[in-house]
PDB file of N, CA and C in Angstrom:
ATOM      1  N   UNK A   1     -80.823 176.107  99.236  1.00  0.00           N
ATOM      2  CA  UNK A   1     -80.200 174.966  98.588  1.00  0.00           C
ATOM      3  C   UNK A   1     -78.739 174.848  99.048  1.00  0.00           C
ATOM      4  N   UNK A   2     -78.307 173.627  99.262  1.00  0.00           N
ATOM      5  CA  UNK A   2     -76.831 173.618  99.573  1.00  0.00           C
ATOM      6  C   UNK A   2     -76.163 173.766  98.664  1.00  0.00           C
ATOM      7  N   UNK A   3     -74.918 174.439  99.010  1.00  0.00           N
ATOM      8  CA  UNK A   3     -73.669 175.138  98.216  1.00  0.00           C
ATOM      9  C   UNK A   3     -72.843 174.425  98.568  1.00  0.00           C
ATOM     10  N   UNK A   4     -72.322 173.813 100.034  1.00  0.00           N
ATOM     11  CA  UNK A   4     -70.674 173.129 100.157  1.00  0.00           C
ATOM     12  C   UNK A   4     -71.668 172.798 101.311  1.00  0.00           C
ATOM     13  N   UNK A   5     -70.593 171.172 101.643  1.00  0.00           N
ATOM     14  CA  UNK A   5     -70.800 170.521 102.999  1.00  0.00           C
ATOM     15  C   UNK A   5     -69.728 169.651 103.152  1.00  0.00           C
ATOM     16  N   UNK A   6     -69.339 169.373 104.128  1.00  0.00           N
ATOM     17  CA  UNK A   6     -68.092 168.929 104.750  1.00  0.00           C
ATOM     18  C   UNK A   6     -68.350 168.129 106.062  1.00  0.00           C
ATOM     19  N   UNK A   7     -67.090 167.356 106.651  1.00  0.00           N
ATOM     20  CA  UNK A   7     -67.687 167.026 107.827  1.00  0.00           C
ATOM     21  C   UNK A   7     -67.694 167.675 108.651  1.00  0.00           C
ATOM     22  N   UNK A   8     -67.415 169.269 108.587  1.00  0.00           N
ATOM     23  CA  UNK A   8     -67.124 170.179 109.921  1.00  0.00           C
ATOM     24  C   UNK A   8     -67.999 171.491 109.457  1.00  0.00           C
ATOM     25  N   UNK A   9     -69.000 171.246 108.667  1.00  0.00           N
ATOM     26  CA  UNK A   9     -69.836 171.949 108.344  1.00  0.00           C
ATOM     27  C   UNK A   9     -70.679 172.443 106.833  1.00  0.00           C
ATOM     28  N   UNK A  10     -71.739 173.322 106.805  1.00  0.00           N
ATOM     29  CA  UNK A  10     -72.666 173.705 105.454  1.00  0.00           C
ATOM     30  C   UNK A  10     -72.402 175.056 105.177  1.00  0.00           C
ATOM     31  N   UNK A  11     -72.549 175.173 103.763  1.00  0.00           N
ATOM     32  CA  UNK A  11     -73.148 176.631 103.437  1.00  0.00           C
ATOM     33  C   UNK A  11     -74.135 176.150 103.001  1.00  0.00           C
ATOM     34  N   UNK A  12     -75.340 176.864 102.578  1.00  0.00           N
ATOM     35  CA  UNK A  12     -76.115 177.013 101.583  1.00  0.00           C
ATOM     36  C   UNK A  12     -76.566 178.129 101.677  1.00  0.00           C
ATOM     37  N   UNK A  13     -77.853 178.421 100.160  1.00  0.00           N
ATOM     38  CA  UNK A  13     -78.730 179.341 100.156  1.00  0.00           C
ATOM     39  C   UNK A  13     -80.242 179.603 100.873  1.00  0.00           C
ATOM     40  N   UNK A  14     -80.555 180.486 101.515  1.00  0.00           N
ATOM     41  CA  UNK A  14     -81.316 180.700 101.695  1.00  0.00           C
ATOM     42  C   UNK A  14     -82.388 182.371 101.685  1.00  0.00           C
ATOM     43  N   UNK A  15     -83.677 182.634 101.590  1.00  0.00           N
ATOM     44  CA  UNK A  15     -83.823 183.811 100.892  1.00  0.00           C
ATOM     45  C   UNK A  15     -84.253 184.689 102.422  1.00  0.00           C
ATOM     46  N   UNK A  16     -83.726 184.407 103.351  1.00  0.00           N
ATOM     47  CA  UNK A  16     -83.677 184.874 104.616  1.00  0.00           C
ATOM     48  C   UNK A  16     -82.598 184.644 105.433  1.00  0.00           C
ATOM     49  N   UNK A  17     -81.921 185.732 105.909  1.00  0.00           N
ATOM     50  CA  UNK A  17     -81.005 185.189 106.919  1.00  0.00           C
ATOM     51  C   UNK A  17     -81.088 184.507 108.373  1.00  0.00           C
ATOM     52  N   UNK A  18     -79.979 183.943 108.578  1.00  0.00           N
ATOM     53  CA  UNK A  18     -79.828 183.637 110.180  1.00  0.00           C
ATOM     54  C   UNK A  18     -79.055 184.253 111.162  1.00  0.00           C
ATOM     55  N   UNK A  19     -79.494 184.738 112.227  1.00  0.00           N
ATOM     56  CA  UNK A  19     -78.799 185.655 113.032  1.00  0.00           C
ATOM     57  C   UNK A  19     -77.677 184.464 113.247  1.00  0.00           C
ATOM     58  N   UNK A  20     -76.300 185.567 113.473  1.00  0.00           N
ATOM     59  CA  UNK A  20     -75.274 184.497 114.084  1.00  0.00           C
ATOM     60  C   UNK A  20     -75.297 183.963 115.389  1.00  0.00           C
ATOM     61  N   UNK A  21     -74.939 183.243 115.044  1.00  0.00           N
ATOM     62  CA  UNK A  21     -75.017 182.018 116.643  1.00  0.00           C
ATOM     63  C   UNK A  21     -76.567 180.899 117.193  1.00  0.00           C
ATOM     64  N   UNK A  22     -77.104 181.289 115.986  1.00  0.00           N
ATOM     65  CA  UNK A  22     -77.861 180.465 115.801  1.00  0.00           C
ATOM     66  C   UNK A  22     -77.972 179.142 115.624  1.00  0.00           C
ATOM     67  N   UNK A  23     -78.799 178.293 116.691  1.00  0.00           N
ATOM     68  CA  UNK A  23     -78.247 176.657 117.208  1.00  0.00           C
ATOM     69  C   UNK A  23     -79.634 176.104 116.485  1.00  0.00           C
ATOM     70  N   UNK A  24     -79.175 174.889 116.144  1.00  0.00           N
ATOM     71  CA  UNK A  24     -80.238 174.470 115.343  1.00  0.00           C
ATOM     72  C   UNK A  24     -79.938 172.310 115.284  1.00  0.00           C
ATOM     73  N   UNK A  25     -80.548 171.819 114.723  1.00  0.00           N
ATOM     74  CA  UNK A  25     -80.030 170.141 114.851  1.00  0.00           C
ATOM     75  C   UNK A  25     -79.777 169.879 112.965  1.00  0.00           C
ATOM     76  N   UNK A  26     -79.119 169.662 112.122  1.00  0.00           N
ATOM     77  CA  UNK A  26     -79.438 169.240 110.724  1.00  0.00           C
ATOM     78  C   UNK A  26     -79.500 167.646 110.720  1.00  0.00           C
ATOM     79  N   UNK A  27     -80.266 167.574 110.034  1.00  0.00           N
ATOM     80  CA  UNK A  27     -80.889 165.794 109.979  1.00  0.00           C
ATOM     81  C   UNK A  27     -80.177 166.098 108.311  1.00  0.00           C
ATOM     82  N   UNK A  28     -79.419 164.531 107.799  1.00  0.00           N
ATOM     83  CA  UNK A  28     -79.864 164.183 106.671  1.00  0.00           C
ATOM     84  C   UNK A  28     -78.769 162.874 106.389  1.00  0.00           C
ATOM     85  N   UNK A  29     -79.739 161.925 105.215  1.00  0.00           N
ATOM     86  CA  UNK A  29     -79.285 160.981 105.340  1.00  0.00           C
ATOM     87  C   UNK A  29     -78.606 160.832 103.826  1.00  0.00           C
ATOM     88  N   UNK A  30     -77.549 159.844 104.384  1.00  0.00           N
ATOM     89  CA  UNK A  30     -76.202 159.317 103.399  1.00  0.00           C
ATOM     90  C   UNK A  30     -76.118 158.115 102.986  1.00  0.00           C
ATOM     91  N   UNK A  31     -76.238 157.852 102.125  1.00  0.00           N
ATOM     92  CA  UNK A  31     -76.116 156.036 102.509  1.00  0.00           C
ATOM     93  C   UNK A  31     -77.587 155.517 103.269  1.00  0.00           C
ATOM     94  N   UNK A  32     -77.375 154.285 103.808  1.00  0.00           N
ATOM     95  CA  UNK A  32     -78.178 153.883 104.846  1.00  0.00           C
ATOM     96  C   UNK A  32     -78.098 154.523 105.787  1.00  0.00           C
ATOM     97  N   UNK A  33     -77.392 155.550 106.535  1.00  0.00           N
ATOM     98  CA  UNK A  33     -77.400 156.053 108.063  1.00  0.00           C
ATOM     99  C   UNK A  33     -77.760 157.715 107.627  1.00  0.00           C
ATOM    100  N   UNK A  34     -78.626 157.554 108.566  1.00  0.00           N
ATOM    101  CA  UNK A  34     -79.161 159.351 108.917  1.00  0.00           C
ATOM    102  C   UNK A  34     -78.248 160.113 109.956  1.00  0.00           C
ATOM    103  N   UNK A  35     -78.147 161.502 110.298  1.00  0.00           N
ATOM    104  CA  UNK A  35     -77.382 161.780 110.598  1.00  0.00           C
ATOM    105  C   UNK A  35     -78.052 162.958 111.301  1.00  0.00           C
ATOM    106  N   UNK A  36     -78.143 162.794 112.672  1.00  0.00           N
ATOM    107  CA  UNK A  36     -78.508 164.085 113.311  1.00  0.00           C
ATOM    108  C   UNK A  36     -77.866 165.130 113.857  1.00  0.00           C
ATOM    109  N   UNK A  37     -77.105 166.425 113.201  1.00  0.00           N
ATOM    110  CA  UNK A  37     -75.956 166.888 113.959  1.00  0.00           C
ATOM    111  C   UNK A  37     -76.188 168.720 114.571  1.00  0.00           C
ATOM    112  N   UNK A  38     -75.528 168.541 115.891  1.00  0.00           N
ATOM    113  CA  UNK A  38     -76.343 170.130 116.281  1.00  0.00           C
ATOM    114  C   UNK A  38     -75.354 171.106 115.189  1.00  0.00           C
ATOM    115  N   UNK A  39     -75.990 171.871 114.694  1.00  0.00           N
ATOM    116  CA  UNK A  39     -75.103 173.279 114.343  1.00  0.00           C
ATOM    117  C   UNK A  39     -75.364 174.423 114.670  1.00  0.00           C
ATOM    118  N   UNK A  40     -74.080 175.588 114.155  1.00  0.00           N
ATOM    119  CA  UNK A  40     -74.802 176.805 114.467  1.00  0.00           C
ATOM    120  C   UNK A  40     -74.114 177.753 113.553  1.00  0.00           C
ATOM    121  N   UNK A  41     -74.720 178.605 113.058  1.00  0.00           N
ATOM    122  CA  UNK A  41     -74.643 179.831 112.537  1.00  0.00           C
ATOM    123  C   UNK A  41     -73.356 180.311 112.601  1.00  0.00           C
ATOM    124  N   UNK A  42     -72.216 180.480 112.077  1.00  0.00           N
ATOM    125  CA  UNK A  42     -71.268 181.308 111.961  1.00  0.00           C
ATOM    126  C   UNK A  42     -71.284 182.740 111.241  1.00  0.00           C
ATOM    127  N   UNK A  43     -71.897 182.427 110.303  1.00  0.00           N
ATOM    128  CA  UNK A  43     -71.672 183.596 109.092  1.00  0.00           C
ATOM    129  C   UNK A  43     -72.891 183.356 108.319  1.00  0.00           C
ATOM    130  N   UNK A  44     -73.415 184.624 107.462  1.00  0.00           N
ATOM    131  CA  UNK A  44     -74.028 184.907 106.856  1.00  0.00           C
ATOM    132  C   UNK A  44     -73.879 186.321 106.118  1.00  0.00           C
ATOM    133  N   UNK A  45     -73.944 186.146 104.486  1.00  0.00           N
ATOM    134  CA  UNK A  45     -73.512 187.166 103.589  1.00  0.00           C
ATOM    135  C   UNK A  45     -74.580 187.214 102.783  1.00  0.00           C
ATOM    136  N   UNK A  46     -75.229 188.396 102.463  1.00  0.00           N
ATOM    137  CA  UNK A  46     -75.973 188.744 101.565  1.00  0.00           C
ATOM    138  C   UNK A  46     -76.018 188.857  99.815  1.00  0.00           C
ATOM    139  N   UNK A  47     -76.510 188.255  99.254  1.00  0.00           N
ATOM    140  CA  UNK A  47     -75.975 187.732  97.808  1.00  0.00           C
ATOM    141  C   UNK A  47     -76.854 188.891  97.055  1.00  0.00           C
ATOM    142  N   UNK A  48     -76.785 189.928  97.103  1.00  0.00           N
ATOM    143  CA  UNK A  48     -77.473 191.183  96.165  1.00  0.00           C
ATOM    144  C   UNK A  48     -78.258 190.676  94.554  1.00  0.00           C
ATOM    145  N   UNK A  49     -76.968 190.193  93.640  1.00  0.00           N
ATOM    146  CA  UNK A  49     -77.530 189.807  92.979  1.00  0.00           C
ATOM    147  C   UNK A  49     -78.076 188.143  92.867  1.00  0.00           C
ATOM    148  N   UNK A  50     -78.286 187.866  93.251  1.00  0.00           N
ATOM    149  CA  UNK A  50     -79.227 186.704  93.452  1.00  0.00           C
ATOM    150  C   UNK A  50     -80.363 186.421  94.446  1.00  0.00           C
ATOM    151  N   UNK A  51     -79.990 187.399  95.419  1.00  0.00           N
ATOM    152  CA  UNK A  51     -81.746 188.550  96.201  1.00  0.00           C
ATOM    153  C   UNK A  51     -81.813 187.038  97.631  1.00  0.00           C
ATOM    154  N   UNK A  52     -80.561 186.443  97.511  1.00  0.00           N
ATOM    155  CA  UNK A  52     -80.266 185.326  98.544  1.00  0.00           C
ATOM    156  C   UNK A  52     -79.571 185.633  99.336  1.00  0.00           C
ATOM    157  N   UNK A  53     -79.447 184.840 100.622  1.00  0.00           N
ATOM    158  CA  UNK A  53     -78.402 184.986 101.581  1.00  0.00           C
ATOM    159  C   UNK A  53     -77.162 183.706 101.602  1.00  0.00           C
ATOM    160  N   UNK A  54     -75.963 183.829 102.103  1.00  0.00           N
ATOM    161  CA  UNK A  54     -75.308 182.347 102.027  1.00  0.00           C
ATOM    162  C   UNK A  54     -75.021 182.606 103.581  1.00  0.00           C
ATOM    163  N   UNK A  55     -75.544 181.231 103.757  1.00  0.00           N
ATOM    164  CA  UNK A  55     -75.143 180.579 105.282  1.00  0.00           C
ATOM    165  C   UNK A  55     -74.271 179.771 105.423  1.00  0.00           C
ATOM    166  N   UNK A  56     -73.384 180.189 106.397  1.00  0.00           N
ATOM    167  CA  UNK A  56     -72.378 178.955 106.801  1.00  0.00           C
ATOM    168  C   UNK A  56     -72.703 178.493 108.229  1.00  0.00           C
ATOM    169  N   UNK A  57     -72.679 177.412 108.311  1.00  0.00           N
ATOM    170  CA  UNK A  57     -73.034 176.549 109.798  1.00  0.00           C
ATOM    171  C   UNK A  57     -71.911 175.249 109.902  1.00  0.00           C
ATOM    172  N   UNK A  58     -71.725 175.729 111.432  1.00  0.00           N
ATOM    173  CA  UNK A  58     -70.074 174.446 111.720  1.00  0.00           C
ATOM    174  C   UNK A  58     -71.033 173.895 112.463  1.00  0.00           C
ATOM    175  N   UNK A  59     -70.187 172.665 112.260  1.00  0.00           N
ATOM    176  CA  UNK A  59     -70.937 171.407 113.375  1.00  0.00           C
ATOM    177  C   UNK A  59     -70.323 171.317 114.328  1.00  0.00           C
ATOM    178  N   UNK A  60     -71.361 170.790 115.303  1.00  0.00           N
ATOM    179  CA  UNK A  60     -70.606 171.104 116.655  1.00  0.00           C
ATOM    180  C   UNK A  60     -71.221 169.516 117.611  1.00  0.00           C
ATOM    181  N   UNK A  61     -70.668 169.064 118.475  1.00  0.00           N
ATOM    182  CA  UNK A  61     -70.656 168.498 119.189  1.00  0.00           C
ATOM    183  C   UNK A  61     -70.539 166.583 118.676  1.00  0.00           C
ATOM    184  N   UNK A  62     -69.738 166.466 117.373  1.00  0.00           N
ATOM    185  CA  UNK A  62     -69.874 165.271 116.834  1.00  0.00           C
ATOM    186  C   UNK A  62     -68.520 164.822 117.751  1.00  0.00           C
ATOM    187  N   UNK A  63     -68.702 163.170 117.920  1.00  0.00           N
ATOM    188  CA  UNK A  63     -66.949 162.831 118.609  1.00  0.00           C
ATOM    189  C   UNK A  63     -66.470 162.347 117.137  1.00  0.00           C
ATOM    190  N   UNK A  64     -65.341 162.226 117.170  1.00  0.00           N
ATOM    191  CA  UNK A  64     -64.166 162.151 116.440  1.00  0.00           C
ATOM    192  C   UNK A  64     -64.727 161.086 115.508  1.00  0.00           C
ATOM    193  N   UNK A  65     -65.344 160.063 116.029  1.00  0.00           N
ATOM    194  CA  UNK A  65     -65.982 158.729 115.706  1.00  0.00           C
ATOM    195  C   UNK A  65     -66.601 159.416 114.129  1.00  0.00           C
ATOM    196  N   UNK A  66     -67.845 159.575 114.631  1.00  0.00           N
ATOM    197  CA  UNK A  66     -68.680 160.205 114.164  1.00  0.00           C
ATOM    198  C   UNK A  66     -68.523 161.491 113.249  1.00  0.00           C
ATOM    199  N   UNK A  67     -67.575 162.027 113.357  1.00  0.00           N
ATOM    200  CA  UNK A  67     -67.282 163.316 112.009  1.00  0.00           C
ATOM    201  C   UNK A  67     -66.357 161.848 111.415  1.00  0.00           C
ATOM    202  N   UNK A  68     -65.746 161.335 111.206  1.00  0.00           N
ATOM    203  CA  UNK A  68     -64.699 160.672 110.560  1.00  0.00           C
ATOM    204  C   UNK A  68     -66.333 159.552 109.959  1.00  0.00           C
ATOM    205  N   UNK A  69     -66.795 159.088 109.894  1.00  0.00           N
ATOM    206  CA  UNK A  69     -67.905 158.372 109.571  1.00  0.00           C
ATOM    207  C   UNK A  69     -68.496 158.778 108.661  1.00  0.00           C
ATOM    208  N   UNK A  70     -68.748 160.347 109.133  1.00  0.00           N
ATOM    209  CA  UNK A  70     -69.328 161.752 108.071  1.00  0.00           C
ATOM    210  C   UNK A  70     -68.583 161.625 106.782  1.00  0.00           C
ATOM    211  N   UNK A  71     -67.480 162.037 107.367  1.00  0.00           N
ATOM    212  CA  UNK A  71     -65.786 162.771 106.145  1.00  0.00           C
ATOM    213  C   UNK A  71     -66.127 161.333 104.745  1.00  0.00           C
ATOM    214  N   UNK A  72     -66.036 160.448 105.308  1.00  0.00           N
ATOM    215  CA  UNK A  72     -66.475 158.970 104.606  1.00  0.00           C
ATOM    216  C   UNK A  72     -67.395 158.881 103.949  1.00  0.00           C
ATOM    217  N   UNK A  73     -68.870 159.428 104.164  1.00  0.00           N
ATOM    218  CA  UNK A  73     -70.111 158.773 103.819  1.00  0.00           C
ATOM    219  C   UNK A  73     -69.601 160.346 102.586  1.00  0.00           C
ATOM    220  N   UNK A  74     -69.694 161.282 103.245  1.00  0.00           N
ATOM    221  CA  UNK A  74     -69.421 162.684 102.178  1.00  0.00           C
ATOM    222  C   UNK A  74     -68.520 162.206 101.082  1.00  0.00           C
ATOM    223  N   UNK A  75     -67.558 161.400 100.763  1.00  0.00           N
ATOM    224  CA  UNK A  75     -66.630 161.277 100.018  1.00  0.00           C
ATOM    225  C   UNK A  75     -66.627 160.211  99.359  1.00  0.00           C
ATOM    226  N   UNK A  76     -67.585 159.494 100.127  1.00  0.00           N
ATOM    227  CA  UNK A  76     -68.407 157.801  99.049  1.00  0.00           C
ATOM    228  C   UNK A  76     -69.408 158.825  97.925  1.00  0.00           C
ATOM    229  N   UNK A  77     -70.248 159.795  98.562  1.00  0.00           N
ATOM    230  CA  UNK A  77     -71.245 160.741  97.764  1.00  0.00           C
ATOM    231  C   UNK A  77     -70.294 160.968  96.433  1.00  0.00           C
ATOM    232  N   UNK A  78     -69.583 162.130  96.759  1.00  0.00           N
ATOM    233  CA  UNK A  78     -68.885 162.272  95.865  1.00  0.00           C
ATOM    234  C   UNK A  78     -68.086 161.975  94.702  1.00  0.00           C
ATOM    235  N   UNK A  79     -67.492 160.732  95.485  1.00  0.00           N
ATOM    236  CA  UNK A  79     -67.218 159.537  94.156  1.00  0.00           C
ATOM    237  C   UNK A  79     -68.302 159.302  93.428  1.00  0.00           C
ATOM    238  N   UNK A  80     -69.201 159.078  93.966  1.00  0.00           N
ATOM    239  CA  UNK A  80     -70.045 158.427  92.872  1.00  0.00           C
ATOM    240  C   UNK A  80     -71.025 159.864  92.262  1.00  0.00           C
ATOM    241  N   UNK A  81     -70.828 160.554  92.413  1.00  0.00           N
ATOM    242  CA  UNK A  81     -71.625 161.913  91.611  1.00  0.00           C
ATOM    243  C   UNK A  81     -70.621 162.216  90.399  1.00  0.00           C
ATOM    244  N   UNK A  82     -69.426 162.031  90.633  1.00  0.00           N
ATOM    245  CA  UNK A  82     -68.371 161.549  89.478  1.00  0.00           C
ATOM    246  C   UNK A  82     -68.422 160.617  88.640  1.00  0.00           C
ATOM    247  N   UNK A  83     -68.674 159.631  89.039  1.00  0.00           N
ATOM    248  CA  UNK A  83     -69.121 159.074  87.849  1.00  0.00           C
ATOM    249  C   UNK A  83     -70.493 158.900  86.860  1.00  0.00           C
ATOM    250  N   UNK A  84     -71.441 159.841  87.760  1.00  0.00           N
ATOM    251  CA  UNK A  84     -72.233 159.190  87.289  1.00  0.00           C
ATOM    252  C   UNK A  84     -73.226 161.046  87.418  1.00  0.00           C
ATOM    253  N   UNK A  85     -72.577 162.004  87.129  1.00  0.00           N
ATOM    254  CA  UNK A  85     -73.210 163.542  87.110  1.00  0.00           C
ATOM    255  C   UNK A  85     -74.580 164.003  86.743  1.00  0.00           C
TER     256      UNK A  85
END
């Protein structure tokens, strides 16, 4: 499950880890626009008591365009999860 996302990257949970440097594509959509972005594996910490792992993954190869589009659609989300929890 996701924990934090940004336009320069995710954590979430998962009950298996990912080796670091692990390249992968995340799809998901915001608004009307979907969003296909490569990432990869930075970090991963073992959550003992919760028998989970937390993953962090940076995004990589967006142009400037396109993370700033992100930073936007992420922060339209947010507003409105504020008002409306």
């Amino acid at each position: 499950s996701t924990i934090n996302i940004s336009a320069e990257g995710l954590l979430f949970a998962h009950k298996k880890p990912y080796p670091l440097g692990t390249e992968f594509v995340v799809s998901m959509k915001l608004g009307d626009k979907e969003y296909f972005i490569p990432a990869k594996t930075i970090r991963t910490e073992q959550r003992f008591s919760q028998k989970t792992y937390h993953i962090a993954f940076v995004f990589s190869g967006l142009s400037n365009s396109a993370q700033a589009d992100l930073s936007k659609e992420l922060s339209q989300m947010y507003e409105r999860t504020k008002k409306h929890p």
